[in-house]
PDB file of N, CA and C in Angstrom:
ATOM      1  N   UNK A   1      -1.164 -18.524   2.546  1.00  0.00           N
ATOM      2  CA  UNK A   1      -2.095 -17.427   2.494  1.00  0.00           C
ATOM      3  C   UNK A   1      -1.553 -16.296   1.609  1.00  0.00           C
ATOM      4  N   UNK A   2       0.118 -15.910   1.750  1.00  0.00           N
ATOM      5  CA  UNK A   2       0.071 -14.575   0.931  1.00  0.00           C
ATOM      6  C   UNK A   2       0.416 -15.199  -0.521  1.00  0.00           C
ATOM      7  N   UNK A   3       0.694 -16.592  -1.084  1.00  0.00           N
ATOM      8  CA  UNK A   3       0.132 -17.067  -2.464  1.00  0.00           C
ATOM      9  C   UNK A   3      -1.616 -16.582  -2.946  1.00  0.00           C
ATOM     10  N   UNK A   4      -3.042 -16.609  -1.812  1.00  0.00           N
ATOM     11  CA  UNK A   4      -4.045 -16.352  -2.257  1.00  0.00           C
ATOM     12  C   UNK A   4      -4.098 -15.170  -2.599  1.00  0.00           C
ATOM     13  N   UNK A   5      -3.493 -14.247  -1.554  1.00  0.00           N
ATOM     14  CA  UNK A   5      -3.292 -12.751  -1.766  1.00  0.00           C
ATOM     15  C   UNK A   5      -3.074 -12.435  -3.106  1.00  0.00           C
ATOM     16  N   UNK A   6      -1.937 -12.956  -3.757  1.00  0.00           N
ATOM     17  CA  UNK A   6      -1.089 -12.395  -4.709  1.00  0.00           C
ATOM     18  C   UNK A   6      -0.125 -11.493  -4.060  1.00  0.00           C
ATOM     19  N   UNK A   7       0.414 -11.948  -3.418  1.00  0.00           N
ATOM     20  CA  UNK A   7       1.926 -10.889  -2.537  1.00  0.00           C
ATOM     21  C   UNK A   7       2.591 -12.035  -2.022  1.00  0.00           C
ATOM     22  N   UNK A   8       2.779 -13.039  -2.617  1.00  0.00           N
ATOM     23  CA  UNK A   8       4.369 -14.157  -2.350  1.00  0.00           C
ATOM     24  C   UNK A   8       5.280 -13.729  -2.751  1.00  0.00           C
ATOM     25  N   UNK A   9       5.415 -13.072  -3.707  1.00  0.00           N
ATOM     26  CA  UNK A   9       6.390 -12.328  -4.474  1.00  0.00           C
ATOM     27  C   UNK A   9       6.773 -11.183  -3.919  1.00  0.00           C
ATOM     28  N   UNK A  10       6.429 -10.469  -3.546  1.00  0.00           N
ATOM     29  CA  UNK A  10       6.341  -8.943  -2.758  1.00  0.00           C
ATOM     30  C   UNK A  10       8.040  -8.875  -1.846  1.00  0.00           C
ATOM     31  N   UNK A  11       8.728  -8.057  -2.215  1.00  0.00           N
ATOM     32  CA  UNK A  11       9.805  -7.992  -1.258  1.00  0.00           C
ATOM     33  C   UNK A  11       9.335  -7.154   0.321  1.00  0.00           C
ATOM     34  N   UNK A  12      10.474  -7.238   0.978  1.00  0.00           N
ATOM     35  CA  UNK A  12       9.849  -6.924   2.599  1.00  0.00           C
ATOM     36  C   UNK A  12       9.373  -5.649   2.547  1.00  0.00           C
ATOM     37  N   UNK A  13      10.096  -4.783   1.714  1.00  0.00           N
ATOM     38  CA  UNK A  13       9.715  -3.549   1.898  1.00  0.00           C
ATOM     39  C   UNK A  13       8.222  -2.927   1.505  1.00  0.00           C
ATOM     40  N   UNK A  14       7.658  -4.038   0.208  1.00  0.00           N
ATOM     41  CA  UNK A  14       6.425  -4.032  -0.266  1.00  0.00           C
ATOM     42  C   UNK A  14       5.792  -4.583   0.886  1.00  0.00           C
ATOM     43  N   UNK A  15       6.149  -5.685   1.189  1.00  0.00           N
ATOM     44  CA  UNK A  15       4.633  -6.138   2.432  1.00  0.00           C
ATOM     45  C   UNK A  15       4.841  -5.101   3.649  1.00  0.00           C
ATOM     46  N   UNK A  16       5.534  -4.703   4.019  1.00  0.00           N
ATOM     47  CA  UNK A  16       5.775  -3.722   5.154  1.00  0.00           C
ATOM     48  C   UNK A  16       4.900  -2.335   4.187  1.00  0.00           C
ATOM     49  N   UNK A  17       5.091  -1.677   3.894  1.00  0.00           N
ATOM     50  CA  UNK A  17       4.196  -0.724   3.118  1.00  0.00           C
ATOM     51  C   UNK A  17       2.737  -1.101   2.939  1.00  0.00           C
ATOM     52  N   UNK A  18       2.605  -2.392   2.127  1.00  0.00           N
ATOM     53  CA  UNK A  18       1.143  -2.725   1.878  1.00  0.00           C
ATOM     54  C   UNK A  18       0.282  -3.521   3.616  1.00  0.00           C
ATOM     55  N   UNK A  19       1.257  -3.532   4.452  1.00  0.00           N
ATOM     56  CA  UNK A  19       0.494  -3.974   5.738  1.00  0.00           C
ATOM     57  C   UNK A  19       0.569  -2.751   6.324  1.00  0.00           C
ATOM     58  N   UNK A  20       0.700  -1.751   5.964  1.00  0.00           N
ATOM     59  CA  UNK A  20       0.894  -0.198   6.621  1.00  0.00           C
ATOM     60  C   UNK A  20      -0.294  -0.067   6.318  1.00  0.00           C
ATOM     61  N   UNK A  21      -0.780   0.094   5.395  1.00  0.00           N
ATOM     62  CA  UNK A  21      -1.944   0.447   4.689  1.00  0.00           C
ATOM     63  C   UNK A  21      -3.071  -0.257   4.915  1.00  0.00           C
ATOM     64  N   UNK A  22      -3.039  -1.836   5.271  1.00  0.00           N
ATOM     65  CA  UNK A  22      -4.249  -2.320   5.483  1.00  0.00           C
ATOM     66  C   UNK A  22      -5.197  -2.090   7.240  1.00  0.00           C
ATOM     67  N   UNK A  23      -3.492  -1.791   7.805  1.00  0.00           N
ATOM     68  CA  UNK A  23      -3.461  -1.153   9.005  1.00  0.00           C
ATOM     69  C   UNK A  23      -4.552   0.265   9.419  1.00  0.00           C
ATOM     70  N   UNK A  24      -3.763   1.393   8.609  1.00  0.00           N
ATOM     71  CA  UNK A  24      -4.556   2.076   8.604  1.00  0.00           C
ATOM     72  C   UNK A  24      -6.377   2.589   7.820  1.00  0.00           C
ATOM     73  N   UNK A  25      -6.586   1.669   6.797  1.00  0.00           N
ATOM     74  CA  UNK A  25      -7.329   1.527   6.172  1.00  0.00           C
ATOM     75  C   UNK A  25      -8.679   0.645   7.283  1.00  0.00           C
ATOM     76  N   UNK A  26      -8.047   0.171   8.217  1.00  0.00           N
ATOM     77  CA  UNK A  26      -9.007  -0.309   8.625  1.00  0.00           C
ATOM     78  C   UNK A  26      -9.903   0.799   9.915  1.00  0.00           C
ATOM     79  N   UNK A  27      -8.818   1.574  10.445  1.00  0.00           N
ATOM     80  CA  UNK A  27      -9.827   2.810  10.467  1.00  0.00           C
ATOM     81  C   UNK A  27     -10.317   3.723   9.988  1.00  0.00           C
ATOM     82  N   UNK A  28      -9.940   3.970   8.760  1.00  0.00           N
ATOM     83  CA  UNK A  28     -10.784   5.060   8.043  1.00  0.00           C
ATOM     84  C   UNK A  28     -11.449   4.472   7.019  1.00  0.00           C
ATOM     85  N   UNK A  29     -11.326   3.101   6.639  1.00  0.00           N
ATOM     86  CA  UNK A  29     -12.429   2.828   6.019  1.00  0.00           C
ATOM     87  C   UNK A  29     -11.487   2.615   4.596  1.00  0.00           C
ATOM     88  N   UNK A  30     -12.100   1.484   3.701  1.00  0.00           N
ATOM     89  CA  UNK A  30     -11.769   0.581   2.714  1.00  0.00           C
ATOM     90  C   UNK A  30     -11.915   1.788   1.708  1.00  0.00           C
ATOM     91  N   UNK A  31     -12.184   2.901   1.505  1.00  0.00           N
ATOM     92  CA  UNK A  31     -12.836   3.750   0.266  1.00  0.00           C
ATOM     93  C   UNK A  31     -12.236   5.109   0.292  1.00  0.00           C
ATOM     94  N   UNK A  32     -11.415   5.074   1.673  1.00  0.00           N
ATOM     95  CA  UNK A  32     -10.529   6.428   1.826  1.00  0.00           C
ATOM     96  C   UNK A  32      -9.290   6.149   1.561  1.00  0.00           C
ATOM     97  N   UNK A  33      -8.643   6.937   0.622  1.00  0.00           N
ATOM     98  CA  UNK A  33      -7.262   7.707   0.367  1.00  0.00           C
ATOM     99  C   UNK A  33      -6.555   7.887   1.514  1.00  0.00           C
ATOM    100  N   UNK A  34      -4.933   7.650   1.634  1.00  0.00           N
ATOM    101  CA  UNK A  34      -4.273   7.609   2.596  1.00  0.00           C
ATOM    102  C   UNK A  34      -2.971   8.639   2.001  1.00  0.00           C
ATOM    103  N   UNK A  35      -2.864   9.545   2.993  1.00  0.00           N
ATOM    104  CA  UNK A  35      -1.906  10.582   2.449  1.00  0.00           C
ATOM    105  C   UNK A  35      -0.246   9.836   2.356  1.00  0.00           C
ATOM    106  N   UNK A  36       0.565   9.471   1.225  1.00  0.00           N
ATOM    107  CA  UNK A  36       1.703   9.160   1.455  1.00  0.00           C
ATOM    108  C   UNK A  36       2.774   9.482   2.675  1.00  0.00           C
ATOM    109  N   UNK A  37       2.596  10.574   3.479  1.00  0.00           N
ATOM    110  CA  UNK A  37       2.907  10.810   4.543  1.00  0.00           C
ATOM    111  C   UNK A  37       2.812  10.233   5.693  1.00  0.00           C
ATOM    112  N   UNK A  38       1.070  10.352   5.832  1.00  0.00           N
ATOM    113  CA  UNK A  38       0.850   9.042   6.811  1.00  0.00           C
ATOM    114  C   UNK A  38       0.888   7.676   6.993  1.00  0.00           C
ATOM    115  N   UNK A  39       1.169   7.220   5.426  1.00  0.00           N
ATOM    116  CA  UNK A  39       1.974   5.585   5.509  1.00  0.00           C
ATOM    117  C   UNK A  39       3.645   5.484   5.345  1.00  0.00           C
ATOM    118  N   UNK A  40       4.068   6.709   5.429  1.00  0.00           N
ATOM    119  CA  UNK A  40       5.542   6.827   5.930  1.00  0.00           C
ATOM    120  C   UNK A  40       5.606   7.056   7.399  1.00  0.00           C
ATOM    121  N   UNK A  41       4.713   7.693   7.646  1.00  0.00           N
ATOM    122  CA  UNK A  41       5.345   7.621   9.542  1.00  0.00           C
ATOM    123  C   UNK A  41       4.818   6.582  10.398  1.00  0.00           C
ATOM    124  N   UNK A  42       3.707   5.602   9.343  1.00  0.00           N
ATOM    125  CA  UNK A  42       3.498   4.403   9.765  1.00  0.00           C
ATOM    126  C   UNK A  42       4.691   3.533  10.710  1.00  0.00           C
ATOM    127  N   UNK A  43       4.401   2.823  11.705  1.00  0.00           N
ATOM    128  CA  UNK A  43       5.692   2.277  12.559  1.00  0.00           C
ATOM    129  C   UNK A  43       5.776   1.043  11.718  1.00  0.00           C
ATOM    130  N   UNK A  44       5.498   0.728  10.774  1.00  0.00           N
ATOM    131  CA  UNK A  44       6.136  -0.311  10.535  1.00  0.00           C
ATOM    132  C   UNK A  44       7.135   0.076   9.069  1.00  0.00           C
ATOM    133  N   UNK A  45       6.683   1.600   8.116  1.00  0.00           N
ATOM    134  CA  UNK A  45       7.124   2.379   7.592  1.00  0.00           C
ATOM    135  C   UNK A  45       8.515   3.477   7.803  1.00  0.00           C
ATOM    136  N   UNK A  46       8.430   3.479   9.176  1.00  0.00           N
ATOM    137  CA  UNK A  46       9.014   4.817   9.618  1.00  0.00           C
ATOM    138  C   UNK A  46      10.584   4.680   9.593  1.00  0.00           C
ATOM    139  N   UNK A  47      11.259   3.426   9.647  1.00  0.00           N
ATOM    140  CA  UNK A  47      12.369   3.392   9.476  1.00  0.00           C
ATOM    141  C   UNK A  47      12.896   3.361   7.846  1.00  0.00           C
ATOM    142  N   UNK A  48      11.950   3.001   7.287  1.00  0.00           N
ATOM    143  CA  UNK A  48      12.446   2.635   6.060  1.00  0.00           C
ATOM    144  C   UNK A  48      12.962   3.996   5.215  1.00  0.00           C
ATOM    145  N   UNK A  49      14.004   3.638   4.712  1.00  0.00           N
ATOM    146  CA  UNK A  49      13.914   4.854   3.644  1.00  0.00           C
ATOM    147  C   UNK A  49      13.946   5.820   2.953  1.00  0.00           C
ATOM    148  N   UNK A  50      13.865   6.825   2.354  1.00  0.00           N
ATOM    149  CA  UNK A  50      12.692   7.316   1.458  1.00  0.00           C
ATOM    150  C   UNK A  50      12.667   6.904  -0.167  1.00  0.00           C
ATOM    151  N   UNK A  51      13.711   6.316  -0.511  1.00  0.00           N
ATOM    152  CA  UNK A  51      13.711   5.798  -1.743  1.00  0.00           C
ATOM    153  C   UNK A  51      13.221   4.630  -1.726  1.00  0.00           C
ATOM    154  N   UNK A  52      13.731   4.240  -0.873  1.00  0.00           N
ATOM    155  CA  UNK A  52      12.990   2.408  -0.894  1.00  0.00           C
ATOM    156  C   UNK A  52      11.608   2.636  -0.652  1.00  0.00           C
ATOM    157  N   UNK A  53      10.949   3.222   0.274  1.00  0.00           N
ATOM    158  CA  UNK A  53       9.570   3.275   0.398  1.00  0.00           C
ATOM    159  C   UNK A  53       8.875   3.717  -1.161  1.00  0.00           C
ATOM    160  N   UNK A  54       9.344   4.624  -1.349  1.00  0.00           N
ATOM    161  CA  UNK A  54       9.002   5.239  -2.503  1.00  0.00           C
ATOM    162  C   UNK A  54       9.130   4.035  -4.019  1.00  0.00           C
ATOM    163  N   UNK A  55       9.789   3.535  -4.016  1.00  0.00           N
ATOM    164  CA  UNK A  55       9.926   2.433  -4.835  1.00  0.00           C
ATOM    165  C   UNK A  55       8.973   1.448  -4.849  1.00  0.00           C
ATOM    166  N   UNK A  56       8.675   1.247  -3.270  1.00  0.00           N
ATOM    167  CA  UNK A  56       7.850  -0.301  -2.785  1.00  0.00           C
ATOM    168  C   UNK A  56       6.288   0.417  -3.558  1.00  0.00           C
ATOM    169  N   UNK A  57       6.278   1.702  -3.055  1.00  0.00           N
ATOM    170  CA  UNK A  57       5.071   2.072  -3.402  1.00  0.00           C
ATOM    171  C   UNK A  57       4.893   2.038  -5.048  1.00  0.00           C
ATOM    172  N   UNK A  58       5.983   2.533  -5.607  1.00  0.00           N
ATOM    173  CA  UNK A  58       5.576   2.423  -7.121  1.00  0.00           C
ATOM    174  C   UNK A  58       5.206   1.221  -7.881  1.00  0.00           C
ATOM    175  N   UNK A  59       6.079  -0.152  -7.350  1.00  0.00           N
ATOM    176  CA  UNK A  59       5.745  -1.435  -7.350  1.00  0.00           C
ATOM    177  C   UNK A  59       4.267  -1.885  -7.363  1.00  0.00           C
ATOM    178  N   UNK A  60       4.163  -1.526  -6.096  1.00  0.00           N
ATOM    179  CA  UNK A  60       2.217  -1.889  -5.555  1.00  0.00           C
ATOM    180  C   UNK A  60       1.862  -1.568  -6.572  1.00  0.00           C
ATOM    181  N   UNK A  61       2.102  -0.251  -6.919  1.00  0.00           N
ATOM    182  CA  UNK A  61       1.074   0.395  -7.891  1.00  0.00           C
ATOM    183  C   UNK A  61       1.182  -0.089  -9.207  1.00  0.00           C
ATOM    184  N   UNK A  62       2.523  -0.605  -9.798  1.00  0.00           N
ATOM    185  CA  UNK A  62       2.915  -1.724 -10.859  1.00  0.00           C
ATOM    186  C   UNK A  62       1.582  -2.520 -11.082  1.00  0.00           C
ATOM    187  N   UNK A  63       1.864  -3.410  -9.876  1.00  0.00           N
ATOM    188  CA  UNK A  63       1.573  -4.604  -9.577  1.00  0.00           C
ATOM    189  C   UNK A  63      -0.283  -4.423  -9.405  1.00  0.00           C
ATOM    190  N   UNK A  64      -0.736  -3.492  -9.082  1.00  0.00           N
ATOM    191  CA  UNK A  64      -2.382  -3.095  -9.182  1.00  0.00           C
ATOM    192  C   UNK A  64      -2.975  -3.816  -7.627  1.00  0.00           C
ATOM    193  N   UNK A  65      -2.020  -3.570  -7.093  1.00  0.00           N
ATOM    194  CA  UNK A  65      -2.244  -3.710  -5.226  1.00  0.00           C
ATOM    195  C   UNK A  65      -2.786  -2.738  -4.353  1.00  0.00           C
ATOM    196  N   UNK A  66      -2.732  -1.126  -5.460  1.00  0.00           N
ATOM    197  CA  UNK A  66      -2.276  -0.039  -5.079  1.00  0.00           C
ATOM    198  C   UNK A  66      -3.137   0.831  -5.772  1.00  0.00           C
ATOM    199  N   UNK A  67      -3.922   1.428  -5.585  1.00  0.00           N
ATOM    200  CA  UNK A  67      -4.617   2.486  -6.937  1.00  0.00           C
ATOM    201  C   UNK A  67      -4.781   4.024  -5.911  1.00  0.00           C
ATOM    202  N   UNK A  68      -4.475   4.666  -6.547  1.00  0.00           N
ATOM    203  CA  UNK A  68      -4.862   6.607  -6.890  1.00  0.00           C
ATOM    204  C   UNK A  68      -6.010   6.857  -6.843  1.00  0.00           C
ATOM    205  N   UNK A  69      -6.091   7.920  -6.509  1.00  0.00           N
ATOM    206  CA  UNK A  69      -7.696   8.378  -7.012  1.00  0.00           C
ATOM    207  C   UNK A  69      -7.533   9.084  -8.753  1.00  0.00           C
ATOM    208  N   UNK A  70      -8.580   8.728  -9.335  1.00  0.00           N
ATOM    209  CA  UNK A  70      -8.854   9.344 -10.717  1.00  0.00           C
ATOM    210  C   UNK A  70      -8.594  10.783 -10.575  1.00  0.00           C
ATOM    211  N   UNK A  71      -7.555  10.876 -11.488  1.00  0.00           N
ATOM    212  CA  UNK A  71      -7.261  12.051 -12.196  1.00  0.00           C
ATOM    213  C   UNK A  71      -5.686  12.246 -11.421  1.00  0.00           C
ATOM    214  N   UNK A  72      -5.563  11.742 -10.524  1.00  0.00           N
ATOM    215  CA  UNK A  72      -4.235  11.847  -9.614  1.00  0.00           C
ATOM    216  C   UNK A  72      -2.951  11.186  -9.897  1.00  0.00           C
ATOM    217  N   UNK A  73      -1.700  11.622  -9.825  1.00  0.00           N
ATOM    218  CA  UNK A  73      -0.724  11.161 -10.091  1.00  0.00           C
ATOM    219  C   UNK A  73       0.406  10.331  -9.425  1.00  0.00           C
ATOM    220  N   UNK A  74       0.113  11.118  -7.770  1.00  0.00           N
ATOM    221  CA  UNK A  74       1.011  10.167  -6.719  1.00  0.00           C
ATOM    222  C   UNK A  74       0.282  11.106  -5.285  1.00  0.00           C
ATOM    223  N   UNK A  75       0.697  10.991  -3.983  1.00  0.00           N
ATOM    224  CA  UNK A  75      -0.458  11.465  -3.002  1.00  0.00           C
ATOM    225  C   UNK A  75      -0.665  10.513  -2.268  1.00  0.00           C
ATOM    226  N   UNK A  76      -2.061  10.217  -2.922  1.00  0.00           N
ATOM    227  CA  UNK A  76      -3.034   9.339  -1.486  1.00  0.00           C
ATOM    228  C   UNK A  76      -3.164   7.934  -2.410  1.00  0.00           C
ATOM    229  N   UNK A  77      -3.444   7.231  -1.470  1.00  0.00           N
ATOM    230  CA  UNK A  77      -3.379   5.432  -1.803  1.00  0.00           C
ATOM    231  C   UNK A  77      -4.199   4.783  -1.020  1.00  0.00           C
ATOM    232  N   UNK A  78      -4.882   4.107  -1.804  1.00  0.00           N
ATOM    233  CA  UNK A  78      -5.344   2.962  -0.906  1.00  0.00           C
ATOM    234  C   UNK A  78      -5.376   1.935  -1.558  1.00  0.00           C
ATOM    235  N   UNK A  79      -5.931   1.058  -1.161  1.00  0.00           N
ATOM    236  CA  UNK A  79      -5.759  -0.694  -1.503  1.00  0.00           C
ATOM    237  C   UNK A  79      -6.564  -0.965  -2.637  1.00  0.00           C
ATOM    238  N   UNK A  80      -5.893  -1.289  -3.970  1.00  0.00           N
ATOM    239  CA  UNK A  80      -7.068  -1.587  -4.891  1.00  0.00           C
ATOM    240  C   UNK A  80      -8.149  -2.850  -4.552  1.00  0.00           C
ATOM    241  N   UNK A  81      -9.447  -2.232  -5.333  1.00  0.00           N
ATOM    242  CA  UNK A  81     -11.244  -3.240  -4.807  1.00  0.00           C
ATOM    243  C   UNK A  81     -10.276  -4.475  -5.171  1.00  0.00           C
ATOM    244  N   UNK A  82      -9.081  -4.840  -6.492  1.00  0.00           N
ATOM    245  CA  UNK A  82      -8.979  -6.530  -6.698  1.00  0.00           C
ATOM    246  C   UNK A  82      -8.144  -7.015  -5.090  1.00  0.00           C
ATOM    247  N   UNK A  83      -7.718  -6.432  -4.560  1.00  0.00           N
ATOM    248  CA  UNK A  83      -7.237  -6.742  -3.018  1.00  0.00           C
ATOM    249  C   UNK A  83      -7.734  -7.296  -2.004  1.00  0.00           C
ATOM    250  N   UNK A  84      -9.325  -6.890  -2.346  1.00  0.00           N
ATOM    251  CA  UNK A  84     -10.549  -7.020  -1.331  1.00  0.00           C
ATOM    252  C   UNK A  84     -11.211  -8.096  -1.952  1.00  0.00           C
ATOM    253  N   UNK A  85     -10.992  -8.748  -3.147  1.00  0.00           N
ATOM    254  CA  UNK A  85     -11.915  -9.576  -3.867  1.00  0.00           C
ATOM    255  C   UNK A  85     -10.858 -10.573  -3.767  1.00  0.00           C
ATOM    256  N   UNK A  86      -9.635 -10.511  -3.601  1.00  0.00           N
ATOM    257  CA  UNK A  86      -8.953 -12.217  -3.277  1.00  0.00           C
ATOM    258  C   UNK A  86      -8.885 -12.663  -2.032  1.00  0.00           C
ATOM    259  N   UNK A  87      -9.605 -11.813  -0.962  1.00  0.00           N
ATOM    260  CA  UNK A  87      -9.842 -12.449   0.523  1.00  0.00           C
ATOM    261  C   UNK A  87     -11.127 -13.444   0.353  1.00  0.00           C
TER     262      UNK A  87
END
């Protein structure tokens, strides 16, 4: 399954970050921004870090797992639409 994903590759610290996010994304909804804060005190986040988190996150965002809102530079995150289109 995480070959269909595109995250076989993903080190722990990336899938721990990007399952933070699908976590919380599922209550506020697929289209809301997630404050970098609140996927650091995420419990599956909260030990990690702050460089490594910070890294995993820049990765995602490498990797287009991960998108910004337009015009934004770092902040809020949520799951890029190609994330939702390989389920």
């Amino acid at each position: 399954m995480e070959s269909d994903l595109g995250i076989a590759g993903l080190s722990a610290p990336e899938k721990a970050l990007l399952s933070a996010i699908v976590s919380v994304q599922q209550y506020v909804g697929k289209n809301t921004y997630i404050p970098s804060r609140e996927i650091q005190s995420h419990p599956l986040c909260e030990n990690m870090a702050s460089p490594t988190f910070f890294r995993a996150l820049q990765k995602l965002l490498e990797k287009k797992l991960l998108e910004l809102p337009e015009g934004r530079a770092k902040g809020l995150y949520r799951l890029s639409d190609s994330m939702y289109s390989k389920k």
